[in-house]
Protein backbone atom coordinates (compact mmCIF):
# COMPACT_ATOMS: atom_id res chain seq x y z
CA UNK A 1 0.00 0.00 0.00
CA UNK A 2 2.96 2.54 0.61
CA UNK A 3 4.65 1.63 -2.47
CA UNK A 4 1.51 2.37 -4.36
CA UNK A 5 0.78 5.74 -2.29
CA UNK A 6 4.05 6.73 -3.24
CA UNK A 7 3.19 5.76 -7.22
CA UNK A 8 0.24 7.85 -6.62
CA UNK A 9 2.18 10.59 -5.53
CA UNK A 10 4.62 10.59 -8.36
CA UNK A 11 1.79 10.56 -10.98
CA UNK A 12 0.57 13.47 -9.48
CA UNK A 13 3.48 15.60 -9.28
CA UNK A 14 3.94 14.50 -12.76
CA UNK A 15 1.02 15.70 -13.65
CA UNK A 16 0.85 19.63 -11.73
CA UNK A 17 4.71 19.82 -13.14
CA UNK A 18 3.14 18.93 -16.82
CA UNK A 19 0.80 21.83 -16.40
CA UNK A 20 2.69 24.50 -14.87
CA UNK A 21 5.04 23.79 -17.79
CA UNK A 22 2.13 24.10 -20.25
CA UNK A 23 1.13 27.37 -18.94
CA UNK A 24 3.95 28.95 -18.86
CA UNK A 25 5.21 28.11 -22.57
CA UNK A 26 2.20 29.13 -23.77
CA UNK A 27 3.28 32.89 -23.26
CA UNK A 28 0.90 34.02 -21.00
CA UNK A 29 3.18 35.63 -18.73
CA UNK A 30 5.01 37.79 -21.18
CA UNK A 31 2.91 40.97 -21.09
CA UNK A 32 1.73 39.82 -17.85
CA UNK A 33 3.03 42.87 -15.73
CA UNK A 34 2.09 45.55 -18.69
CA UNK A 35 -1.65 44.94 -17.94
CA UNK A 36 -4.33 44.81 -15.10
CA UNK A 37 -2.93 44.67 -11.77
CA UNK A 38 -0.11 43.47 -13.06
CA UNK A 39 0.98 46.83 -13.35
CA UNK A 40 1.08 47.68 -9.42
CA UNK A 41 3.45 44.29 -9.08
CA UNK A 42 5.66 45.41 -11.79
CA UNK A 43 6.03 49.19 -10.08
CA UNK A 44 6.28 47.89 -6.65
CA UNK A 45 8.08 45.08 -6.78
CA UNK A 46 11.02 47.43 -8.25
CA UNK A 47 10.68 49.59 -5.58
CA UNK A 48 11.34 47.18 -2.80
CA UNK A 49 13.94 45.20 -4.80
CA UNK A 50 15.34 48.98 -5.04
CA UNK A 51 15.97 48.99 -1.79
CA UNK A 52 18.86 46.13 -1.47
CA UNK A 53 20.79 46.94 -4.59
CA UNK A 54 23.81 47.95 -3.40
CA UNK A 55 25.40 51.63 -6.15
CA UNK A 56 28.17 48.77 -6.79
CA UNK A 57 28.71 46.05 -9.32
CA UNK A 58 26.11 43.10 -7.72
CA UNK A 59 25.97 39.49 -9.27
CA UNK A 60 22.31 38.86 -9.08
CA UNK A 61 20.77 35.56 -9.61
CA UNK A 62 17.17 35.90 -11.12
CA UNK A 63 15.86 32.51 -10.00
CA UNK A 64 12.63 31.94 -11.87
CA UNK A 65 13.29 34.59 -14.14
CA UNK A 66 10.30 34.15 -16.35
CA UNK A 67 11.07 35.92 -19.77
CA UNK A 68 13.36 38.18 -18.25
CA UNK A 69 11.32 41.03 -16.91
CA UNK A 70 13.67 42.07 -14.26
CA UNK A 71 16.52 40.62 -15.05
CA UNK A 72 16.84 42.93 -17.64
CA UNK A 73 16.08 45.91 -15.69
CA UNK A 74 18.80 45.27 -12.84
CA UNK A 75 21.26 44.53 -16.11
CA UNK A 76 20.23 48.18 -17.63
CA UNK A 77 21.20 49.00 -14.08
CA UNK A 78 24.98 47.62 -14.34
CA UNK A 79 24.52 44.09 -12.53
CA UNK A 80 25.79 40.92 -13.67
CA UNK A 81 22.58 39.21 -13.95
CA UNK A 82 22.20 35.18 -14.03
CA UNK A 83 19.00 34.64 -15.42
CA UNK A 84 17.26 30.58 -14.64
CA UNK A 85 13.95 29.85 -15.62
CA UNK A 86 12.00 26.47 -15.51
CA UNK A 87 9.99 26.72 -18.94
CA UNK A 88 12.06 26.59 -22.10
CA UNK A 89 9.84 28.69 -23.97
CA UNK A 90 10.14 31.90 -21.61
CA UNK A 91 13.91 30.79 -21.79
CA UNK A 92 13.60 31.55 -25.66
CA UNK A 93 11.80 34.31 -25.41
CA UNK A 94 14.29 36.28 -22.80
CA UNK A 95 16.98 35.30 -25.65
CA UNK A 96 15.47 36.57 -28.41
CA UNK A 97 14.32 39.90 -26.52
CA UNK A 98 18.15 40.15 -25.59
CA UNK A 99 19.33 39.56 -29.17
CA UNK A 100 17.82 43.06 -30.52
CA UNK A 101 20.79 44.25 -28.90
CA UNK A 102 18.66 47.65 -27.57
CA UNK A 103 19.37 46.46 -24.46
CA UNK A 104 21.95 45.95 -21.48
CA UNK A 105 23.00 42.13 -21.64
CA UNK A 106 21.80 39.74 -19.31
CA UNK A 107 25.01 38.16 -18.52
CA UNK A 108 23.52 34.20 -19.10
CA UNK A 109 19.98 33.26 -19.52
CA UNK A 110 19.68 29.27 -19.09
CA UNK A 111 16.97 26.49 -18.26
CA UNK A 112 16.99 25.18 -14.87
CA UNK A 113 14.87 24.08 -11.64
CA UNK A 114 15.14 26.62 -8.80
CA UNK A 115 16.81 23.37 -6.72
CA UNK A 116 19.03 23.12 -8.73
CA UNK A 117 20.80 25.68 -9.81
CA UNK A 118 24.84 25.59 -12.01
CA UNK A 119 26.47 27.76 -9.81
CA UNK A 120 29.35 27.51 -6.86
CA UNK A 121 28.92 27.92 -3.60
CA UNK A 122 28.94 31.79 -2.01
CA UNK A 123 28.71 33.41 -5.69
CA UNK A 124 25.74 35.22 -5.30
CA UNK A 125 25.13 39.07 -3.58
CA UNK A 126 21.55 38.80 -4.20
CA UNK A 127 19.14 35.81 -5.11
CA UNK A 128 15.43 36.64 -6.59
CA UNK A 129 13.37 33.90 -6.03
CA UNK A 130 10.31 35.57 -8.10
CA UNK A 131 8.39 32.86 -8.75
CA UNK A 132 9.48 29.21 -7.95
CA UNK A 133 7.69 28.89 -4.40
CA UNK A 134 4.76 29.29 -6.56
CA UNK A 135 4.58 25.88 -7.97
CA UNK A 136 5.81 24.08 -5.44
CA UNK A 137 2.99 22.35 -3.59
CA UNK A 138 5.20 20.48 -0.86
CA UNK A 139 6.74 22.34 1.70
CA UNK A 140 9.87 19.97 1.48
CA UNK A 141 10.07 20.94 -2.27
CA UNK A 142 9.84 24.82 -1.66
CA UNK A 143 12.58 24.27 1.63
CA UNK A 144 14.90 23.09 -1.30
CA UNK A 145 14.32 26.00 -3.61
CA UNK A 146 14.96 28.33 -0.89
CA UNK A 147 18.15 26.08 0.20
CA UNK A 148 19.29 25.91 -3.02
CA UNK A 149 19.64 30.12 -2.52
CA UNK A 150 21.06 30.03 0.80
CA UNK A 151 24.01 27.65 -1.07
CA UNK A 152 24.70 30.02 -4.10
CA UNK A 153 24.54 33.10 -1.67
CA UNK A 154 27.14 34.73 -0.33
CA UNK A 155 27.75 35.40 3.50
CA UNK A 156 25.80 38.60 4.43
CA UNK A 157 24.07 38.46 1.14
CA UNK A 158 19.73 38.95 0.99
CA UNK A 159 17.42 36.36 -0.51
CA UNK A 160 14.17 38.42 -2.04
CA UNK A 161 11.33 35.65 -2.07
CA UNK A 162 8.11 36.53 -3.53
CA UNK A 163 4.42 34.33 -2.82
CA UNK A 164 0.68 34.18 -3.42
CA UNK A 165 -1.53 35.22 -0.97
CA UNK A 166 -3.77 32.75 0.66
CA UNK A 167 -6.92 34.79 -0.06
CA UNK A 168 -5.42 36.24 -3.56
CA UNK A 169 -8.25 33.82 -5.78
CA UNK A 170 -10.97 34.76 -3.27
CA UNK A 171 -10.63 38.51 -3.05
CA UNK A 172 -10.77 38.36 -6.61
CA UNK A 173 -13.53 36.46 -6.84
CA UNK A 174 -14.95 38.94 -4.78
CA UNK A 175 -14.08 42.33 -6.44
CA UNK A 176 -15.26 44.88 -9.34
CA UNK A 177 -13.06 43.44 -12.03
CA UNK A 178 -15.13 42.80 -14.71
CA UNK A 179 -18.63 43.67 -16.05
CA UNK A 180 -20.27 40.65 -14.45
CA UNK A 181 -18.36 39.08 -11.63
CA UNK A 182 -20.15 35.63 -10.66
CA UNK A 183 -17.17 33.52 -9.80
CA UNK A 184 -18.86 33.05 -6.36
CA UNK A 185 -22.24 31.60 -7.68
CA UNK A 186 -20.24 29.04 -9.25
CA UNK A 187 -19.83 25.68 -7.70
CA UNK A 188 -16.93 24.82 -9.45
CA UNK A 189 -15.12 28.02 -8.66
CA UNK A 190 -16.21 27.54 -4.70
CA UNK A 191 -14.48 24.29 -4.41
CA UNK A 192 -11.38 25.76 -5.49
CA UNK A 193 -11.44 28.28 -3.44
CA UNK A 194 -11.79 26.12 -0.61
CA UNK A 195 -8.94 24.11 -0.94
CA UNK A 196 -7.03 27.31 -0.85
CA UNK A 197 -8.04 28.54 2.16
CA UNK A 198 -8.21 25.28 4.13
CA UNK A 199 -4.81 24.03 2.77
CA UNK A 200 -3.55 27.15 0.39
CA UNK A 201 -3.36 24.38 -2.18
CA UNK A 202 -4.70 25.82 -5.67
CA UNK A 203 -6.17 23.19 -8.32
CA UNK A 204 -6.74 24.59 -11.25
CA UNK A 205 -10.59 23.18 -12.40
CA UNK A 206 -10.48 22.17 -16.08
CA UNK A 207 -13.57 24.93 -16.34
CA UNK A 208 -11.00 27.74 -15.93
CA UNK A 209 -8.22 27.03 -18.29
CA UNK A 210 -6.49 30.71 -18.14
CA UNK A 211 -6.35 30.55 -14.11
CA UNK A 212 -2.67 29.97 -13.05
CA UNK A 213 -1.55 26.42 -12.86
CA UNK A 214 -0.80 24.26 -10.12
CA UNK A 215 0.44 26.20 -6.92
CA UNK A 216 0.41 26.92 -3.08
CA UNK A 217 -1.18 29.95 -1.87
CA UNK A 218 1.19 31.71 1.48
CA UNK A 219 -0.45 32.76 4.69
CA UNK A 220 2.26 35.24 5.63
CA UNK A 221 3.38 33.56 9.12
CA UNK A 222 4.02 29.77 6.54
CA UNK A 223 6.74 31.82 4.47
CA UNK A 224 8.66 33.66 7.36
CA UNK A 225 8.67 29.66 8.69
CA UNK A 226 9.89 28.50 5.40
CA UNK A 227 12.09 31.07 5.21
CA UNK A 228 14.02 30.44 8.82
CA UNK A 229 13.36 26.70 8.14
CA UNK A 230 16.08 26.91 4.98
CA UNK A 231 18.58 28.34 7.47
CA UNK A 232 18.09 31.85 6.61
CA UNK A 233 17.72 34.84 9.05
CA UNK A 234 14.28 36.62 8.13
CA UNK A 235 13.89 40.30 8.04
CA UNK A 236 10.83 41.37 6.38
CA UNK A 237 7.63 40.63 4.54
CA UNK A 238 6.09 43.56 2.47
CA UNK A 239 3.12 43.87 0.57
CA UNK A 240 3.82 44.72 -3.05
CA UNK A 241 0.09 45.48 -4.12
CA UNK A 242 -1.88 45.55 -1.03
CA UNK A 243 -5.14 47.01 -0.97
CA UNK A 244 -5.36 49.27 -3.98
CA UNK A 245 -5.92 46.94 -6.49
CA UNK A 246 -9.55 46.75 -5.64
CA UNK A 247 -9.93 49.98 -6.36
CA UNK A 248 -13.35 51.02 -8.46
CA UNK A 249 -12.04 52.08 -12.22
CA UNK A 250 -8.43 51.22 -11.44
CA UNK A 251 -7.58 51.46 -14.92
CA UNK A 252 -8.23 55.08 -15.35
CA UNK A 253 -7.24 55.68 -11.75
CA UNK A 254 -3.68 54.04 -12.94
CA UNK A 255 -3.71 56.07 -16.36
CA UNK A 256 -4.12 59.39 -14.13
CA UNK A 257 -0.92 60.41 -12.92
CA UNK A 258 -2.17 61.96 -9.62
CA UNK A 259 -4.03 59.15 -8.60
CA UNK A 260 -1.58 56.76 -9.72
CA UNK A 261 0.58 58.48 -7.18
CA UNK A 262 -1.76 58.69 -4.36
CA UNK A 263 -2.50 54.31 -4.98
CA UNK A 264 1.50 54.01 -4.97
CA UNK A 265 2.02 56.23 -2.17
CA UNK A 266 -0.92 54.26 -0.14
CA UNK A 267 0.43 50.89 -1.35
CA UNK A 268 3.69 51.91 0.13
CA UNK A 269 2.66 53.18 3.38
CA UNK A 270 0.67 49.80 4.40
CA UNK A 271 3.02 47.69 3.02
CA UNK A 272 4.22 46.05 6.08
CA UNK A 273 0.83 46.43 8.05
CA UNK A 274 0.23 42.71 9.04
CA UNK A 275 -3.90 43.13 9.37
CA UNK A 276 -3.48 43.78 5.44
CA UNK A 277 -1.05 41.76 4.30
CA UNK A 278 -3.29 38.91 2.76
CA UNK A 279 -5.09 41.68 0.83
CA UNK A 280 -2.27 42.13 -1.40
CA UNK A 281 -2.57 39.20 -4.31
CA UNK A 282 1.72 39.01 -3.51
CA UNK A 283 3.68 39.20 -0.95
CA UNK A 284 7.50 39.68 -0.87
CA UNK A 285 9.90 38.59 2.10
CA UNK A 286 13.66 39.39 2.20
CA UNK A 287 16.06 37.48 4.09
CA UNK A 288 19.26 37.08 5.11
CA UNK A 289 22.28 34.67 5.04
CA UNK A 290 24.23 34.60 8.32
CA UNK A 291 28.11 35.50 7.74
């Protein structure tokens, strides 16, 4: 019976890796942070990544890099970004992006697993982990990712681990985006969101197709544990959205300058308010490896 459990088991990771895969080479994350929300992640995420670049040479590794969104914007900056991202298509697409040659080089753009990553020991002054802990369902499996980091860090250097909020599918659900919003009336759409907030586990139901594949959702206290659990020293956990995403009209409140400040400037001043932490659809934490 335990050898078959553990059959079982395998199938189904087989399976959820099969589909994240799938969604991600089908390009649906390459204009991902130029519309919707998206667009608060992009501009906040920079500005709390912002905060631990050092005015000096870094070598950054972009764990998860997608199709290269930021790794390219810390290269225009002068780092020596390593690019690593799971899907071979986004791979492609960061390398054809890079070959117009209207850009700052990433320094290497290759396929890989965040736990397991081609790099020594203590090379790193800054991992991004932008992604991976997404799609990793086990707790075990996202430990690794986030070990992996602490190996290719160096002493002293910060980790920058982004997640999914526990409540990111049900707040949506729940809000003004689009005309008619009935995701709660449907059944199907219900029992998802109840494995997310019993276990944070997200299943995506064959009815929704376009919803994100495979993943764990974070209650903010599980990824400060996962975080000190891989051996690193926890400092922070910040909202990037937070609240203002739900917002009435947010796309010509975001289109308005002025009121695109005053959502960035609220955004910003609750970003580390616990109570409102789970409103934000991501979280990011930054850590620390002891010297």
């Amino acid at each position: 019976m335990e050898k078959e459990w553990g059959q079982l088991k395998d199938q189904e990771q087989l399976k959820d890796q099969e589909q994240i895969l799938e969604y991600y080479n089908s390009g649906k994350e390459k204009d991902r942070l130029l519309r919707g929300i998206g667009v608060i992640e992009w501009e906040r995420s920079r500005e709390i990544i912002s905060r631990y670049l050092s005015d000096s040479k870094m070598i950054i590794y972009d764990i998860g890099g997608g199709t290269g969104v930021y790794s390219r914007w810390l290269a225009e900056l002068g780092h020596e970004v390593h690019m690593f991202e799971l899907s071979p298509t986004n791979v492609h697409c960061a390398q054809e992006l890079q070959a117009f040659g209207t850009i700052t080089p990433i320094h290497r753009i290759e396929v890989a697993d965040a736990r397991n990553i081609a790099r020594p020991d203590n090379s790193a002054d800054l991992v991004l982990l932008m992604g991976p802990l997404y799609h990793l369902p086990e707790k075990k499996e996202r430990i690794s990712a986030l070990q992996e980091a602490v190996r290719v860090l160096k002493p002293g250097g910060k980790v920058i681990v982004s997640a999914i909020s526990r409540f990111s599918s049900t707040l949506w659900g729940l809000s003004v985006f689009g005309d008619q919003n009935n995701f709660i009336d449907d059944k199907v759409f219900m029992e998802m969101l109840e494995g997310e907030l019993v276990e944070g586990q997200h299943i995506r139901p064959e009815k929704f197709p376009n919803f994100i594949s495979r993943a764990f959702f974070h209650l903010p206290e599980e990824l400060k544990n996962e975080i000190e659990d891989s051996g690193l020293t926890y400092v922070n956990t910040f909202a990037v959205e937070g609240p203002i995403w739900i917002v009435p009209a947010f796309a010509e409140k975001w289109d308005n300058i002025h009121s695109r400040e005053a959502l960035l400037k609220i955004s910003s001043l609750v970003e580390c308010q616990e109570s409102l932490l789970g409103m934000s659809p991501h979280m990011m934490a930054v850590a620390t490896k002891n010297t």
